[in-house]
PDB file of N, CA and C in Angstrom:
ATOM      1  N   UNK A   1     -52.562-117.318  93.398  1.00  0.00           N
ATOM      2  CA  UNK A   1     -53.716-117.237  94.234  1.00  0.00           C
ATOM      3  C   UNK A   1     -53.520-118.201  95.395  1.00  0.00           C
ATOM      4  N   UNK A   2     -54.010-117.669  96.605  1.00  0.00           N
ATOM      5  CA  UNK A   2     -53.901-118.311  97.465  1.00  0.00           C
ATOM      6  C   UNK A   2     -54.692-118.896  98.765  1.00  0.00           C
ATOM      7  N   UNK A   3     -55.743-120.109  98.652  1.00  0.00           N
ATOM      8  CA  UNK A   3     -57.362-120.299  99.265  1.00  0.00           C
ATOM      9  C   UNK A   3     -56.464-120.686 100.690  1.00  0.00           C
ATOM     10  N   UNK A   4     -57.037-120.329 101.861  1.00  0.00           N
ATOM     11  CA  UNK A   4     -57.100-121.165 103.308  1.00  0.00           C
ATOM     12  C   UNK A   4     -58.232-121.714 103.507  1.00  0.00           C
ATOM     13  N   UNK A   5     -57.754-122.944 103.630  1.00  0.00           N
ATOM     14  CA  UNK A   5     -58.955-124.064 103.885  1.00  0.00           C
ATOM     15  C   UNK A   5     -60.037-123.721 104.971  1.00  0.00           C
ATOM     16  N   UNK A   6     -61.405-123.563 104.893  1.00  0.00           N
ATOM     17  CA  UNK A   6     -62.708-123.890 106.008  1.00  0.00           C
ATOM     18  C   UNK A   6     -63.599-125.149 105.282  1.00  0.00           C
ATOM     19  N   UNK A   7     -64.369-125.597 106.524  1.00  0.00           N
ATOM     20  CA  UNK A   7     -64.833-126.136 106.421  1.00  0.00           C
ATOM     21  C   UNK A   7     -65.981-125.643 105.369  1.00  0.00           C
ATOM     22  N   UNK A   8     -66.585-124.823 105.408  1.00  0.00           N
ATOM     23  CA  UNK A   8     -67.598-124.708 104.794  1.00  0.00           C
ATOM     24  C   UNK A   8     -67.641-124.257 103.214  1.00  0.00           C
ATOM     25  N   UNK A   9     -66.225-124.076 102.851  1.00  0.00           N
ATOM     26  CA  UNK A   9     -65.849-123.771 101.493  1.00  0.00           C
ATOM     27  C   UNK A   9     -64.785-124.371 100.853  1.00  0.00           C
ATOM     28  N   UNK A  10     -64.643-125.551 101.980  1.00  0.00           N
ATOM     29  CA  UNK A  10     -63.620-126.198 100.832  1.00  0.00           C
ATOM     30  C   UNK A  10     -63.974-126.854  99.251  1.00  0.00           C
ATOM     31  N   UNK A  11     -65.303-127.351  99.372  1.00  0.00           N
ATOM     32  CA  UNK A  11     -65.460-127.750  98.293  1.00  0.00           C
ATOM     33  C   UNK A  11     -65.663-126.709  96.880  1.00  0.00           C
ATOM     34  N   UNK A  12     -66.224-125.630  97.268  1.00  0.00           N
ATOM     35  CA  UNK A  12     -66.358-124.565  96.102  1.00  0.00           C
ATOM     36  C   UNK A  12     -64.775-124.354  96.041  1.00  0.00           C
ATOM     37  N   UNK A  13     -63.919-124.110  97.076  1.00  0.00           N
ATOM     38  CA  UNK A  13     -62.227-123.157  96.690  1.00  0.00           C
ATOM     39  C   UNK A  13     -61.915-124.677  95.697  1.00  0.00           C
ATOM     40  N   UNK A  14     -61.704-125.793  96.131  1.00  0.00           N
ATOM     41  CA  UNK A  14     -61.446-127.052  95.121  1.00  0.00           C
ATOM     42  C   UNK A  14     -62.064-127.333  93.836  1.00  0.00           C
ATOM     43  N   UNK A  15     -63.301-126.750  93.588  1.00  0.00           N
ATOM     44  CA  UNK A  15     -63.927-126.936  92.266  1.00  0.00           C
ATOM     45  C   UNK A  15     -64.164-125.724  91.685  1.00  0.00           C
ATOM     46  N   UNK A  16     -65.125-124.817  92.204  1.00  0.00           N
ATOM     47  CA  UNK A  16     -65.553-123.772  91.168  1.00  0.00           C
ATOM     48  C   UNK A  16     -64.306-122.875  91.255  1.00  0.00           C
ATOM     49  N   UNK A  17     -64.092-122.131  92.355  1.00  0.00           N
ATOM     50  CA  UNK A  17     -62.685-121.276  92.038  1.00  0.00           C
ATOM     51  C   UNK A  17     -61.773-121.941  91.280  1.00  0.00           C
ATOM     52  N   UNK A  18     -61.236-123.246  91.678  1.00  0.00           N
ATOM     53  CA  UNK A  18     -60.281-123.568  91.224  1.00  0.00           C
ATOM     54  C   UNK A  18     -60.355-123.359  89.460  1.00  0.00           C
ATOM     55  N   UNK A  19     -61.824-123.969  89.330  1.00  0.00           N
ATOM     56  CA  UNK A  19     -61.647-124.003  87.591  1.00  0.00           C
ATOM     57  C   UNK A  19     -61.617-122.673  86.994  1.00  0.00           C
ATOM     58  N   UNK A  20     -62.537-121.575  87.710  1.00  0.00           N
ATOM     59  CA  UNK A  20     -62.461-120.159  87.511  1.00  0.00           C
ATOM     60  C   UNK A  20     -60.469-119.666  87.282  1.00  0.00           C
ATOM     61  N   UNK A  21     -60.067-119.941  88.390  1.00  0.00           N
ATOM     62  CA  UNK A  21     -58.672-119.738  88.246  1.00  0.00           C
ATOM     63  C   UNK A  21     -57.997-119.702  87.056  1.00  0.00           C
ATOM     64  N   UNK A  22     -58.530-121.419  86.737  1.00  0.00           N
ATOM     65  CA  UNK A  22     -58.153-121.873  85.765  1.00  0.00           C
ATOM     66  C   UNK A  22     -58.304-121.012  84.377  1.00  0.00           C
ATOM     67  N   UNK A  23     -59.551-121.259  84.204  1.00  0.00           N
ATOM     68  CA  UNK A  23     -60.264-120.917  83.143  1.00  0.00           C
ATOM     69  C   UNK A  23     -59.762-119.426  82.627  1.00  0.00           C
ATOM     70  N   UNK A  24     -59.140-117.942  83.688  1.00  0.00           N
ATOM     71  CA  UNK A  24     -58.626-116.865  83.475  1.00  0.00           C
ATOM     72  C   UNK A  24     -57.461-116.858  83.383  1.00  0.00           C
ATOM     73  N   UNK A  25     -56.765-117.885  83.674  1.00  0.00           N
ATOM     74  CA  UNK A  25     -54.774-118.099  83.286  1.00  0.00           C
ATOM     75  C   UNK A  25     -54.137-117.471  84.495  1.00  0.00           C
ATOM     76  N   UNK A  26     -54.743-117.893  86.005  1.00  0.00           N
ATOM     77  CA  UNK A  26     -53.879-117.705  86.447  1.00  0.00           C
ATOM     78  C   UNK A  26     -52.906-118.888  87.123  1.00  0.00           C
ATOM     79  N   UNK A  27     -51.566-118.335  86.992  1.00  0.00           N
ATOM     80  CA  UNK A  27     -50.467-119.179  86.900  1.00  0.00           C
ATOM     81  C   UNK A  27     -49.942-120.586  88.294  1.00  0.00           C
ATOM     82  N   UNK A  28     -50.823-120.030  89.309  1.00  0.00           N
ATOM     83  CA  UNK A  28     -50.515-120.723  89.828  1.00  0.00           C
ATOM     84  C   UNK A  28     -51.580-120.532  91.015  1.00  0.00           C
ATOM     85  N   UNK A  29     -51.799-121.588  91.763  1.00  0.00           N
ATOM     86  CA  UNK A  29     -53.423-121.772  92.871  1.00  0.00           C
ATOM     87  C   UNK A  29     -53.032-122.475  94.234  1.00  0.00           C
ATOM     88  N   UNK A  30     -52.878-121.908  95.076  1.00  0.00           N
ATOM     89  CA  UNK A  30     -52.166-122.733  96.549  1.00  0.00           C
ATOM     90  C   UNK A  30     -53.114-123.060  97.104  1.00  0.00           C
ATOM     91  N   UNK A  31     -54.004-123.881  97.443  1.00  0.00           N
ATOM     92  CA  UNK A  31     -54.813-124.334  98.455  1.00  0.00           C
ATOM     93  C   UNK A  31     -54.090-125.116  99.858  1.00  0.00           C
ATOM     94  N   UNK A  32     -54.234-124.189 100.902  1.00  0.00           N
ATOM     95  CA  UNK A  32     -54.070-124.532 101.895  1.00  0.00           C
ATOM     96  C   UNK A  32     -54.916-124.966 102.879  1.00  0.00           C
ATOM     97  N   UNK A  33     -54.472-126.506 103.021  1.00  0.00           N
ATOM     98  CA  UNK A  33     -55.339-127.114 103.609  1.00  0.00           C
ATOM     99  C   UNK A  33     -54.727-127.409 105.443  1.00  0.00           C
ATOM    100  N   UNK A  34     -55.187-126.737 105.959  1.00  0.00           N
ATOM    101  CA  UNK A  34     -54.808-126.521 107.781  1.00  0.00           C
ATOM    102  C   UNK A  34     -54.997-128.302 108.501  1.00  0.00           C
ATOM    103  N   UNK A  35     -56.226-128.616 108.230  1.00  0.00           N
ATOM    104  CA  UNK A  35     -56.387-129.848 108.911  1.00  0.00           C
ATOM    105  C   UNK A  35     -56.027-130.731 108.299  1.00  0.00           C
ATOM    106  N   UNK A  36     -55.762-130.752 107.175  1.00  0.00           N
ATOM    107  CA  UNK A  36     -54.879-132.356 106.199  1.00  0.00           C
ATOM    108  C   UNK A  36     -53.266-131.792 106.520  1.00  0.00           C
ATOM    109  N   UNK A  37     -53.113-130.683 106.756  1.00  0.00           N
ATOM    110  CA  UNK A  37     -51.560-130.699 107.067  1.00  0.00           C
ATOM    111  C   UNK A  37     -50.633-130.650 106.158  1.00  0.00           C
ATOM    112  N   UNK A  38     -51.353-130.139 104.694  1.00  0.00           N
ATOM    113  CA  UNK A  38     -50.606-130.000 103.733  1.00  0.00           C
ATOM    114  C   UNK A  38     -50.633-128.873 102.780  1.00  0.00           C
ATOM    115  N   UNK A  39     -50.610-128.235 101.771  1.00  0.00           N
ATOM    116  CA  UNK A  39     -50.494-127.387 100.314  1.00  0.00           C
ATOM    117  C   UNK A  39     -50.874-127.630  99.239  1.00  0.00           C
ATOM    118  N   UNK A  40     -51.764-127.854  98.660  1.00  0.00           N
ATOM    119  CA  UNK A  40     -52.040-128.316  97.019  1.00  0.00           C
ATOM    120  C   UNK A  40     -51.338-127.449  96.090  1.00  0.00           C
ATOM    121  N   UNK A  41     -50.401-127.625  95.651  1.00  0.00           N
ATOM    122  CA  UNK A  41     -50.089-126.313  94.257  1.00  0.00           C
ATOM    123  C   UNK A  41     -50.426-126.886  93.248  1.00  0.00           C
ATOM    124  N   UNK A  42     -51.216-125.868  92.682  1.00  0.00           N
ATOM    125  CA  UNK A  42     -51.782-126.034  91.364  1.00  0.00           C
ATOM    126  C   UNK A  42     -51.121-125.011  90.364  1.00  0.00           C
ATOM    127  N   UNK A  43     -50.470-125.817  89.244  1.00  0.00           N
ATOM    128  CA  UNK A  43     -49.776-125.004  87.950  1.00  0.00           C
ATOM    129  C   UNK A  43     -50.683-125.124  86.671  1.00  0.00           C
ATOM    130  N   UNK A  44     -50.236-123.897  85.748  1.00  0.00           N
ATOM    131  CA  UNK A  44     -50.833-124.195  84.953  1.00  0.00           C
ATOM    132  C   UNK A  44     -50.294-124.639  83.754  1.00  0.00           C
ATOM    133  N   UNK A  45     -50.224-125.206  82.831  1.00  0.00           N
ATOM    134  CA  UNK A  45     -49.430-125.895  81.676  1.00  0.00           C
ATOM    135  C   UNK A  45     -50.270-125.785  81.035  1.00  0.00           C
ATOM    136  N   UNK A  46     -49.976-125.477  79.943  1.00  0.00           N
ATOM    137  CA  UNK A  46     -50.521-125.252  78.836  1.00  0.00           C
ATOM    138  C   UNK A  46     -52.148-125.229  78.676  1.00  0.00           C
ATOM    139  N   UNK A  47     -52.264-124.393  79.394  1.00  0.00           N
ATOM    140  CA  UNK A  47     -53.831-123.496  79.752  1.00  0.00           C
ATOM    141  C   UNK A  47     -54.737-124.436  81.084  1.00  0.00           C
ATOM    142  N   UNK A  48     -54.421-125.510  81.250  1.00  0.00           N
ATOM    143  CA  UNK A  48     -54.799-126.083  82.414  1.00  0.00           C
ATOM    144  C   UNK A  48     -54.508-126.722  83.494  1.00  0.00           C
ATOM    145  N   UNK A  49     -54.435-126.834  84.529  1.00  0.00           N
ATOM    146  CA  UNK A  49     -54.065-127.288  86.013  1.00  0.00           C
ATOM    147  C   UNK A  49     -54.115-128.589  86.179  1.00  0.00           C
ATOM    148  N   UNK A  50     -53.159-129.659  86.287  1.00  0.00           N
ATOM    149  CA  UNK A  50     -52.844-130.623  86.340  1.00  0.00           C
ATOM    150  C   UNK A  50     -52.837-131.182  87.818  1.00  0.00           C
ATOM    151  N   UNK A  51     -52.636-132.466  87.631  1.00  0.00           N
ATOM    152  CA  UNK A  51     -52.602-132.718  89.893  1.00  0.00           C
ATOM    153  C   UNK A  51     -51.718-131.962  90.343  1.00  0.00           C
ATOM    154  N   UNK A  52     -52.317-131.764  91.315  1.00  0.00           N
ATOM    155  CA  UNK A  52     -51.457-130.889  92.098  1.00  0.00           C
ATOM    156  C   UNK A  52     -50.591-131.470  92.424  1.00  0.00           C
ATOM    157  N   UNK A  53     -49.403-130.247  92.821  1.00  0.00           N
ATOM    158  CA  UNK A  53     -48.317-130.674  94.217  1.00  0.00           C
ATOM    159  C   UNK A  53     -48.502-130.874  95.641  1.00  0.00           C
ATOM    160  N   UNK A  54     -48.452-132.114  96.043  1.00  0.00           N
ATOM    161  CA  UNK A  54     -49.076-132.023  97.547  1.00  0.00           C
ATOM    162  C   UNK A  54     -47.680-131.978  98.382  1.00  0.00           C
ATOM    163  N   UNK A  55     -47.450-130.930  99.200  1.00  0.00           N
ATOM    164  CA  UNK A  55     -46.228-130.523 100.203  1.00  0.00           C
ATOM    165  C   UNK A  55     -46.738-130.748 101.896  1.00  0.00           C
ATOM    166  N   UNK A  56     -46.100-131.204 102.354  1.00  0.00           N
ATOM    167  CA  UNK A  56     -45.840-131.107 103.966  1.00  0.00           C
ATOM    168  C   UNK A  56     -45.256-130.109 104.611  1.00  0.00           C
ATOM    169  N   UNK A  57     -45.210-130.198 105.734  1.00  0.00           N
ATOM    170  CA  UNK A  57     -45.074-128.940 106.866  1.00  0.00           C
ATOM    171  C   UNK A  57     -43.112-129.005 106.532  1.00  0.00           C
ATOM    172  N   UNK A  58     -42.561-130.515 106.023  1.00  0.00           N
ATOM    173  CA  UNK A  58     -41.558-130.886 105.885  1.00  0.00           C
ATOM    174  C   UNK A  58     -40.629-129.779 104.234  1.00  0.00           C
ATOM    175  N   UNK A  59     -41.792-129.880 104.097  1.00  0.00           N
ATOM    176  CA  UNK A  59     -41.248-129.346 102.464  1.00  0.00           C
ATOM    177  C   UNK A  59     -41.411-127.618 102.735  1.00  0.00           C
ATOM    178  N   UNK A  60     -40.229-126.885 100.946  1.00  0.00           N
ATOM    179  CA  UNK A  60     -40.217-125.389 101.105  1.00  0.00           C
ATOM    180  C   UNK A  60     -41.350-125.342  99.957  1.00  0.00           C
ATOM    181  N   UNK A  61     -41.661-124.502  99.915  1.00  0.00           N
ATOM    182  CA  UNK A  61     -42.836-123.968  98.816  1.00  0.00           C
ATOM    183  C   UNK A  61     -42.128-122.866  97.740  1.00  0.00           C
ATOM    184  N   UNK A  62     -41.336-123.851  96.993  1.00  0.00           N
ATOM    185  CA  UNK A  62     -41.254-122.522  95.963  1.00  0.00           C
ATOM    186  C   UNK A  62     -42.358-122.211  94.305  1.00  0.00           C
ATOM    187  N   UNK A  63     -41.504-121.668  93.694  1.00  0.00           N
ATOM    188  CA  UNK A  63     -42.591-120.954  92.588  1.00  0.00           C
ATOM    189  C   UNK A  63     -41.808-120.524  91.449  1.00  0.00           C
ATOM    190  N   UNK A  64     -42.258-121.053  89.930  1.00  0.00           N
ATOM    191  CA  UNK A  64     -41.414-120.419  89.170  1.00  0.00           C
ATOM    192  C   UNK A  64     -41.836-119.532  88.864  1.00  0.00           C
ATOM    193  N   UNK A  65     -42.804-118.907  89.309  1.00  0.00           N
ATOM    194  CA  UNK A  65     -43.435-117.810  88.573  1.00  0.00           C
ATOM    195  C   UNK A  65     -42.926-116.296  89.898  1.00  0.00           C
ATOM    196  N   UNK A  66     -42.594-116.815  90.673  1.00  0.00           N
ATOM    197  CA  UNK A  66     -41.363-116.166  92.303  1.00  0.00           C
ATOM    198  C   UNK A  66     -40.743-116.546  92.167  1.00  0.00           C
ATOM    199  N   UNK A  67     -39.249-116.341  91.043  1.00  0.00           N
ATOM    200  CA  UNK A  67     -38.027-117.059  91.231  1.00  0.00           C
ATOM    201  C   UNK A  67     -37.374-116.887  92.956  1.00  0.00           C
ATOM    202  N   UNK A  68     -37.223-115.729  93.596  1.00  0.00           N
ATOM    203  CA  UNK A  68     -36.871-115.383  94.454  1.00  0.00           C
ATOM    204  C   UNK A  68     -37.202-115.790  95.952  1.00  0.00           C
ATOM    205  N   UNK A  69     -38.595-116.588  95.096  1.00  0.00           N
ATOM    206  CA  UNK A  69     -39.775-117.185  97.011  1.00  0.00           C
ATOM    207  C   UNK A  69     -39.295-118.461  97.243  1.00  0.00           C
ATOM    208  N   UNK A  70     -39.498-118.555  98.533  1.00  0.00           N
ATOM    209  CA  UNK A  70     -39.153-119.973  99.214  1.00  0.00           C
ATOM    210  C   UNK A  70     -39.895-119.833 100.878  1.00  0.00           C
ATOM    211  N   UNK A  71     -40.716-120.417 100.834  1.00  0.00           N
ATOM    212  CA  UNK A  71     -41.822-120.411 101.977  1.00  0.00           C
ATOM    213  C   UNK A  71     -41.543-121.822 102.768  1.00  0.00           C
ATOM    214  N   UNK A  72     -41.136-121.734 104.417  1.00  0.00           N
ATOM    215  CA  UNK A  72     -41.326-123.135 104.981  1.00  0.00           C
ATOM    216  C   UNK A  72     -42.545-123.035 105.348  1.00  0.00           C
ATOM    217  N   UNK A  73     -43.010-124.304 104.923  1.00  0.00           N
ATOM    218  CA  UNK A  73     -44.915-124.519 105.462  1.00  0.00           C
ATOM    219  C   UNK A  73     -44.562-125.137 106.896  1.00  0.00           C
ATOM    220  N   UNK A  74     -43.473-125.201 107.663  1.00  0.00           N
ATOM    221  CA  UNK A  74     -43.524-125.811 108.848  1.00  0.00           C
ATOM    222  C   UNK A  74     -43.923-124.354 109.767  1.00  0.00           C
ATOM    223  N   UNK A  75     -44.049-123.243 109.335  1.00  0.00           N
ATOM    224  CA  UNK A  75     -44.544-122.392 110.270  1.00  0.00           C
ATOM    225  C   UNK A  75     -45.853-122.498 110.091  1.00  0.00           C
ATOM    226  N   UNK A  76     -46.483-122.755 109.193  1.00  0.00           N
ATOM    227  CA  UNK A  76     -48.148-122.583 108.820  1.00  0.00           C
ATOM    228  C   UNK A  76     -48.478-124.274 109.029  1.00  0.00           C
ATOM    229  N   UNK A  77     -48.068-125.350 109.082  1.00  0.00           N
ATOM    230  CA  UNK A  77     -48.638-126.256 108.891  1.00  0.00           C
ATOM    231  C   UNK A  77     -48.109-127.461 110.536  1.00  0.00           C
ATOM    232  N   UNK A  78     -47.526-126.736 111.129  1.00  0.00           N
ATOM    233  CA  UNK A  78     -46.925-127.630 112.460  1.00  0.00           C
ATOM    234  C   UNK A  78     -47.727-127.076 113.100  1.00  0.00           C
TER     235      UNK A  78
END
């Protein structure tokens, strides 16, 4: 799953979706945040979502659940 940050919903995509996410097993939760300039990945381990991964415009975005993906956030986040 994958939220783009607004202002007016960041806090529900960070709490209620996120736990919803959670709560149905899905495997993995990207919150993209435009004005912090970064990616939250959220995994799930053993039924729940742990801190996230926080990535820069510097970092690739991969996925084990996409062996095959590799995303530069320097196009979405520069």
């Amino acid at each position: 799953m994958v939220e783009d940050s607004s202002p007016t919903t960041r806090r529900r995509d960070l709490t209620l979706k996120r736990d919803l996410y959670e709560r149905f097993g899905v495997a993995e939760y990207w919150f993209v945040d435009i004005e912090a300039e970064r990616v939250e990945a959220y995994r799930l381990r053993e039924g729940r979502y742990g801190p996230p991964e926080i990535l820069r415009s510097a970092d690739i975005l991969t996925s084990p659940v996409l062996p095959d993906f590799a995303f530069d956030l320097s196009t979405i986040l520069e």
